[in-house]
C-alpha atoms as a PDB file:
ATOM      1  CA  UNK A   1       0.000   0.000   0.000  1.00  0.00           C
ATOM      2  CA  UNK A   2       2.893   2.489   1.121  1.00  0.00           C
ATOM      3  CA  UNK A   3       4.801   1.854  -2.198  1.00  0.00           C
ATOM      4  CA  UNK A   4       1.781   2.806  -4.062  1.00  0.00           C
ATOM      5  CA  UNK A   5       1.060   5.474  -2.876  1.00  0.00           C
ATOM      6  CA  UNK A   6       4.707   6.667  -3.416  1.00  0.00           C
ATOM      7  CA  UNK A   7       4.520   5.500  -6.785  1.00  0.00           C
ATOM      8  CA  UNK A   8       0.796   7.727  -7.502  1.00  0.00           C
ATOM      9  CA  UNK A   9       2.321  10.635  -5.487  1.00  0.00           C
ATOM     10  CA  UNK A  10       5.768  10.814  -7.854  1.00  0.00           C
ATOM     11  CA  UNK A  11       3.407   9.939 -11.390  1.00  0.00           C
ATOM     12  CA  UNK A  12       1.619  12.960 -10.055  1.00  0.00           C
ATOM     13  CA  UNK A  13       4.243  15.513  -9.791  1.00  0.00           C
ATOM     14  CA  UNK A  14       6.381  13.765 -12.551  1.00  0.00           C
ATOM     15  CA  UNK A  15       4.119  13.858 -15.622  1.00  0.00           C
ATOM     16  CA  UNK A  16       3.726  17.717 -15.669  1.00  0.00           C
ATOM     17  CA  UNK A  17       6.963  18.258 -14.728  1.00  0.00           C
ATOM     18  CA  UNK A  18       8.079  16.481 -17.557  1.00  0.00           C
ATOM     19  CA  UNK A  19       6.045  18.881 -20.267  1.00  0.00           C
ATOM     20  CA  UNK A  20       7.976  21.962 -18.417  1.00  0.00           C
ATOM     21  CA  UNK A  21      11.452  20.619 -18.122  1.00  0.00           C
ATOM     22  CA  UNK A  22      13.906  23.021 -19.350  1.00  0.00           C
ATOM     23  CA  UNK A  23      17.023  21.148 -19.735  1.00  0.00           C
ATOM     24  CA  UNK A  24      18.445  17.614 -18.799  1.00  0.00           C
ATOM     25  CA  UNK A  25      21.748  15.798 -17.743  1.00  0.00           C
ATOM     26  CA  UNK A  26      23.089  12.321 -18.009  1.00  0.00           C
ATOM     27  CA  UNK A  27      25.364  10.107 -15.713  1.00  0.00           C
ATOM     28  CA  UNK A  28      27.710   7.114 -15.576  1.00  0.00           C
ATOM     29  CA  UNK A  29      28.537   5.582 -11.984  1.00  0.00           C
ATOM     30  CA  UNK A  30      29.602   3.169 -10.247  1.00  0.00           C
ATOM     31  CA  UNK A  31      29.065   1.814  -6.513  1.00  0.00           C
ATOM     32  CA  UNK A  32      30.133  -0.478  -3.725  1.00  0.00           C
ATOM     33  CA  UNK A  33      26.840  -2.328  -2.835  1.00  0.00           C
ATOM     34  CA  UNK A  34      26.781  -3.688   0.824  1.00  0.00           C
ATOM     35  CA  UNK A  35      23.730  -5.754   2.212  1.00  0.00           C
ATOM     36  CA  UNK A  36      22.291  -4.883   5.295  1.00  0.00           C
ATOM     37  CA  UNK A  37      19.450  -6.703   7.569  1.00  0.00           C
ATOM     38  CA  UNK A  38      18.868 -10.004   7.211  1.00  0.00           C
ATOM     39  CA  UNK A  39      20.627  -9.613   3.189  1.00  0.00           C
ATOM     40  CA  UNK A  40      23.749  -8.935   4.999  1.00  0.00           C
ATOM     41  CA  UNK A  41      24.109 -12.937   6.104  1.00  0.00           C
ATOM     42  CA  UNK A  42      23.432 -14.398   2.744  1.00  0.00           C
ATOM     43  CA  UNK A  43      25.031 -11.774   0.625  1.00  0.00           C
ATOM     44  CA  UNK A  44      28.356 -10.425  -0.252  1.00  0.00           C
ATOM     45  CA  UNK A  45      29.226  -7.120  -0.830  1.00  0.00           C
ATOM     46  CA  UNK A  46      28.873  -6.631  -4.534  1.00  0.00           C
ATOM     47  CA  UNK A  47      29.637  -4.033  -7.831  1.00  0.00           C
ATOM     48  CA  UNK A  48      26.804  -2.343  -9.343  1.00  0.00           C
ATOM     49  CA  UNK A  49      26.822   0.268 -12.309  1.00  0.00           C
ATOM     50  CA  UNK A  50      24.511   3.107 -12.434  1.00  0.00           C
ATOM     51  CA  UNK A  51      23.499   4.999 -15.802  1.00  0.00           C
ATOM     52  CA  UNK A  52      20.726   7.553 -15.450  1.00  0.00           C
ATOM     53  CA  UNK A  53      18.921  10.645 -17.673  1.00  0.00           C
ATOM     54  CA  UNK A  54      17.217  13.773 -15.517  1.00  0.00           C
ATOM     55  CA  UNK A  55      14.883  16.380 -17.025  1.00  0.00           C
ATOM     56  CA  UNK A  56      15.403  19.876 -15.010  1.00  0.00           C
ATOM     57  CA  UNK A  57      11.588  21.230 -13.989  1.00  0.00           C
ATOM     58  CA  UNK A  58      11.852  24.628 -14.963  1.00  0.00           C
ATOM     59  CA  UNK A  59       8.646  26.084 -12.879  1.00  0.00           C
ATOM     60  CA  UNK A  60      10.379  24.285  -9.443  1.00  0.00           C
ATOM     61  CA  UNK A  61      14.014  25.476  -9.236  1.00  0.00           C
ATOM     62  CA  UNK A  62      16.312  22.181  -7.829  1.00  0.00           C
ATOM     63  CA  UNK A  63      13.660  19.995  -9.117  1.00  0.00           C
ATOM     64  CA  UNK A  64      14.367  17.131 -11.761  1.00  0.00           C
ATOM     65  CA  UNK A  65      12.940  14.116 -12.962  1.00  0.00           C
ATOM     66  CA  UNK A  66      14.790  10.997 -13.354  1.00  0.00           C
ATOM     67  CA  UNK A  67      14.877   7.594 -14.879  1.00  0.00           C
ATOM     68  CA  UNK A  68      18.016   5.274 -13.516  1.00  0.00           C
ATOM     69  CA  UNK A  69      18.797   1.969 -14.490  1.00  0.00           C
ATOM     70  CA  UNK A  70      21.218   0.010 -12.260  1.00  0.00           C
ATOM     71  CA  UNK A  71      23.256  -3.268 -13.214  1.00  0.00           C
ATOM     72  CA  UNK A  72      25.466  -5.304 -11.034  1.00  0.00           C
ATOM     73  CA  UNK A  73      26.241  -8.695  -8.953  1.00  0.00           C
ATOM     74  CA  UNK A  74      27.545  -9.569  -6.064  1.00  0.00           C
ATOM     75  CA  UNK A  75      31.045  -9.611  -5.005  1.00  0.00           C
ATOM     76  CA  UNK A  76      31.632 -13.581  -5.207  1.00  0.00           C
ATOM     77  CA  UNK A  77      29.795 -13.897  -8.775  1.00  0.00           C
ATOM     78  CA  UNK A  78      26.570 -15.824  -7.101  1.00  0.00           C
ATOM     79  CA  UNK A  79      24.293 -13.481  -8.217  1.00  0.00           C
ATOM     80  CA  UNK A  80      23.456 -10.674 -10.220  1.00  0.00           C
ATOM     81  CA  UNK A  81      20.960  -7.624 -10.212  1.00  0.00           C
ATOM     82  CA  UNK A  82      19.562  -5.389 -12.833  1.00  0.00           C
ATOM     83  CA  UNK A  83      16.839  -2.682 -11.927  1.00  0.00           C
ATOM     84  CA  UNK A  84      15.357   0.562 -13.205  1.00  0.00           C
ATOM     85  CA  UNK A  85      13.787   3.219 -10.909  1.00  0.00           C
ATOM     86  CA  UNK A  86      12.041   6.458 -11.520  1.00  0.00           C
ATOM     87  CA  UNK A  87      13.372   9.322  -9.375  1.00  0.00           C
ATOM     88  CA  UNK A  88      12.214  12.664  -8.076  1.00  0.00           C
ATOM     89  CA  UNK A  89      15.420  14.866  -7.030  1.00  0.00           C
ATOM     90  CA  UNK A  90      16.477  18.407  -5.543  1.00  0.00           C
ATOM     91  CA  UNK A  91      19.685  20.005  -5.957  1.00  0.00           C
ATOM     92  CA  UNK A  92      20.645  23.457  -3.904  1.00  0.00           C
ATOM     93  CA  UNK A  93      22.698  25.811  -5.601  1.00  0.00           C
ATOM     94  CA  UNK A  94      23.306  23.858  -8.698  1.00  0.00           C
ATOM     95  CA  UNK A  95      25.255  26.780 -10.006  1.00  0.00           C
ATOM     96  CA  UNK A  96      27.448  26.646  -7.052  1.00  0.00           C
ATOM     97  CA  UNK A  97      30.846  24.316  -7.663  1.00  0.00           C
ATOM     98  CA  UNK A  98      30.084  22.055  -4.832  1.00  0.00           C
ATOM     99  CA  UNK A  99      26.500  21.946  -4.485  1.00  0.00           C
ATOM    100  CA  UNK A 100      24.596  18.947  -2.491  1.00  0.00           C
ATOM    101  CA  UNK A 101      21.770  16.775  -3.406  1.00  0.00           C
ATOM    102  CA  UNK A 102      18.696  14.412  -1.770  1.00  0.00           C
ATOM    103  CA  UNK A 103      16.993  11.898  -4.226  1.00  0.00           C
ATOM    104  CA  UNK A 104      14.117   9.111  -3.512  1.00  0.00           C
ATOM    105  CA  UNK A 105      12.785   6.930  -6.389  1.00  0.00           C
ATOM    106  CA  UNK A 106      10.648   4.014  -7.185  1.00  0.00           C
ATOM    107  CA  UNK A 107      10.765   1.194  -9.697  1.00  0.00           C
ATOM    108  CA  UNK A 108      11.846  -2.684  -9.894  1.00  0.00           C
ATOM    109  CA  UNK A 109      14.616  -5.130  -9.547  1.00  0.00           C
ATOM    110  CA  UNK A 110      15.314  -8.478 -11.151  1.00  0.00           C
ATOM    111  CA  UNK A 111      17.588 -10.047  -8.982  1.00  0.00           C
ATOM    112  CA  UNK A 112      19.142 -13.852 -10.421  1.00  0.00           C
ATOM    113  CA  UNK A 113      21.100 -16.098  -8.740  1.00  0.00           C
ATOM    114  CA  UNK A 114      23.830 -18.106 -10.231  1.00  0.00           C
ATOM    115  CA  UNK A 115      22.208 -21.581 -11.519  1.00  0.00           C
ATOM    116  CA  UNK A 116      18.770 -20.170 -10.335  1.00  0.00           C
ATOM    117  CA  UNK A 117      15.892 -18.184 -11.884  1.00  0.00           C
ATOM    118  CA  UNK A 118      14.806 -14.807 -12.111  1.00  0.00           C
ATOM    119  CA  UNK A 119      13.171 -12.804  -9.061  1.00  0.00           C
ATOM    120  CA  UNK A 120      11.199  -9.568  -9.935  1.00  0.00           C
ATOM    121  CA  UNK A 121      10.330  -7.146  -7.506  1.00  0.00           C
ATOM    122  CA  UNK A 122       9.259  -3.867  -6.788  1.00  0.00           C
ATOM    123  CA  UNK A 123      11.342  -1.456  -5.237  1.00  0.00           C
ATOM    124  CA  UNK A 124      12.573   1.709  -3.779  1.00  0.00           C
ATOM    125  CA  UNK A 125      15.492   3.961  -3.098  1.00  0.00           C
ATOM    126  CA  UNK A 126      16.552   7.166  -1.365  1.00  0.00           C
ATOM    127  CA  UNK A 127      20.186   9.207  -0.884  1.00  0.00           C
ATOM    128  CA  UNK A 128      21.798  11.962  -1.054  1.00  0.00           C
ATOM    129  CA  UNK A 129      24.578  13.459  -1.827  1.00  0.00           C
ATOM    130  CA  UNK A 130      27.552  15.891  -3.785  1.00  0.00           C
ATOM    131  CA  UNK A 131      28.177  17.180  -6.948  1.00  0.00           C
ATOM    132  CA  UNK A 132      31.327  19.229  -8.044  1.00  0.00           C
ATOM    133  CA  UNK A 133      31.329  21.053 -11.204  1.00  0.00           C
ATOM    134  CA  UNK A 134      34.872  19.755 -12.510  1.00  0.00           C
ATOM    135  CA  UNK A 135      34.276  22.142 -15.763  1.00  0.00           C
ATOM    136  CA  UNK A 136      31.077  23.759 -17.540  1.00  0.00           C
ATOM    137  CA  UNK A 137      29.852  20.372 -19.002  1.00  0.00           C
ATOM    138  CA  UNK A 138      30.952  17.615 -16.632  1.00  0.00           C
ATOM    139  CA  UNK A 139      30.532  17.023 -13.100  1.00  0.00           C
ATOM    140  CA  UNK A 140      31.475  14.799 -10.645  1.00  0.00           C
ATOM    141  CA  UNK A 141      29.261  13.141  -7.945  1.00  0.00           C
ATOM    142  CA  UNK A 142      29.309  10.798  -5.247  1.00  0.00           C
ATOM    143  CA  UNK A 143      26.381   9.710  -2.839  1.00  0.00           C
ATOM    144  CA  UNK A 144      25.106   7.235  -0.814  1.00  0.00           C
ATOM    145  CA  UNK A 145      21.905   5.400  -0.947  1.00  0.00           C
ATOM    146  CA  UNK A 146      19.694   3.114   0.690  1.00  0.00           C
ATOM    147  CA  UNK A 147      18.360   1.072  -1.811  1.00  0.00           C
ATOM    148  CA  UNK A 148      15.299  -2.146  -0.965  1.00  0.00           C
ATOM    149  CA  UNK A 149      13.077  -4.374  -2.363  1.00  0.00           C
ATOM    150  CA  UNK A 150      10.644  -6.949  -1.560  1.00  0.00           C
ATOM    151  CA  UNK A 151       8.613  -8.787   0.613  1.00  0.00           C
ATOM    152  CA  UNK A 152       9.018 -10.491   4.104  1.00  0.00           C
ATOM    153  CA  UNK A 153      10.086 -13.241   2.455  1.00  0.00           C
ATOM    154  CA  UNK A 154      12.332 -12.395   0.012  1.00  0.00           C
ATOM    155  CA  UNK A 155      13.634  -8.608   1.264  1.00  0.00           C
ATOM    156  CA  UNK A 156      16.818  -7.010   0.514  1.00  0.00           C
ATOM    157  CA  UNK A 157      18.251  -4.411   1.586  1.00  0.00           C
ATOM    158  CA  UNK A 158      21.839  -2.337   0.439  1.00  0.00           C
ATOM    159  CA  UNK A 159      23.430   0.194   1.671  1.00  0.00           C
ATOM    160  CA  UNK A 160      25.148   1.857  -1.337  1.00  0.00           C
ATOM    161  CA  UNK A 161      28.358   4.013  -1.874  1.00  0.00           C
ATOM    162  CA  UNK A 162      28.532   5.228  -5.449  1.00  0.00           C
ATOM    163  CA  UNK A 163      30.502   7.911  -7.279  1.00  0.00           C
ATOM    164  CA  UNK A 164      30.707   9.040 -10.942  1.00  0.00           C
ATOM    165  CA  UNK A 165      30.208  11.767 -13.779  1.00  0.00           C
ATOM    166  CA  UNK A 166      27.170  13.775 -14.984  1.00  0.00           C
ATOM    167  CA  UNK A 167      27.038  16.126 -18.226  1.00  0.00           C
ATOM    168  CA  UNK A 168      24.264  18.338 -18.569  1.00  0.00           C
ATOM    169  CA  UNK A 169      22.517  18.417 -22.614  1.00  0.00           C
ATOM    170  CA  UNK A 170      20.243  20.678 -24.314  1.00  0.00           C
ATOM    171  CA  UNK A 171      19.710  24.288 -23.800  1.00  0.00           C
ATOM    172  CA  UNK A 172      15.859  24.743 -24.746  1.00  0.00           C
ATOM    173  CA  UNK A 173      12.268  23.762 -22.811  1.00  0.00           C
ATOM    174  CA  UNK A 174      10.002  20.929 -23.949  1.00  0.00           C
END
C-alpha cells in the first residue's frame, strides 16, 4: 500500500513536470553495494553500475525528474541484479561548484542467482549526496543510498556508496 502510494504521489508531480522541463543531464557511476538486515548474512558485498537521464523542472528550481537503471552482482559472482527506478530529485545551488543533493525513487529489480531463476520485484530507493562542477559540461558526484526491495520473504536491503560523472545536454524547454 505504502509503495503505491509513493509511486501515484511521484506519477503525479512527474508527468507535468516532464512537459515543463527546461534542460536535462546524463550520468555514468559506479558503486560499492553492501547488504544490510537479514541480506547482509546471505550476501556479499557486490559491484553495481549506475546509468541515469534527468529532465530539469523549470517552474520548481532544484527539481528534476529521473529515470536510472542500475546493473550489477555480487562480489563472489553468485548473483546478479539489474533494476530501473524512476526518481524525483532536488539540488541546492546547482550553479554553485560544490552543491549537495537528496533523491528518492521508485521502480523494480530483477535479482538472479547463479544456476537459479529470475526474481522480480518492486522497489525503492533514497540518498543523497555531492556534486562538483569539474568544468562547464561535466561534473562529478558521489552519494550514498539506501536502496530495498521486496517482501518479508524475500527482502533485501543495500546500503550503497557510489561515485561518478554527470554532463548536462540541451539548452531549450520541452
Amino acid at each position: 500500500m505504502r509503495r503505491s502510494l509513493i509511486l501515484v504521489v511521484a506519477v503525479l508531480f512527474a508527468v507535468p513536470a516532464v512537459a515543463r522541463a527546461q534542460w536535462g543531464y546524463g550520468w555514468l557511476g559506479a558503486a560499492a553495494s553492501i547488504p544490510t538486515g537479514d541480506a547482509a548474512d546471505a550476501l556479499e558485498t557486490g559491484f553495481l553500475g549506475i546509468v541515469g537521464v534527468g529532465i530539469n523542472v523549470k517552474s520548481m528550481k532544484g527539481v528534476s525528474v529521473q529515470g536510472e537503471g542500475l546493473f550489477g552482482s555480487r562480489g563472489d559472482g553468485s548473483s546478479t541484479l539489474a533494476g530501473f527506478l524512476g526518481n524525483l530529485a532536488y539540488e541546492w545551488n546547482a550553479e554553485a561548484k560544490l552543491h549537495p543533493y537528496v533523491f528518492a525513487g521508485v521502480g523494480v529489480l530483477v535479482s538472479k542467482p547463479k544456476g537459479g531463476s529470475s526474481n522480480s520485484e518492486g522497489a525503492y530507493q533514497a540518498g543523497g549526496g555531492f556534486s562538483y562542477m569539474a568544468q562547464p559540461k561535466l561534473n562529478i558526484w558521489a552519494d550514498v543510498r539506501y536502496l530495498g526491495s521486496g517482501s518479508d520473504a524475500t527482502k533485501m536491503n543495500l546500503r550503497a556508496i557510489a561515485a561518478g560523472i554527470s554532463m548536462p545536454f540541451g539548452t531549450g524547454g520541452m
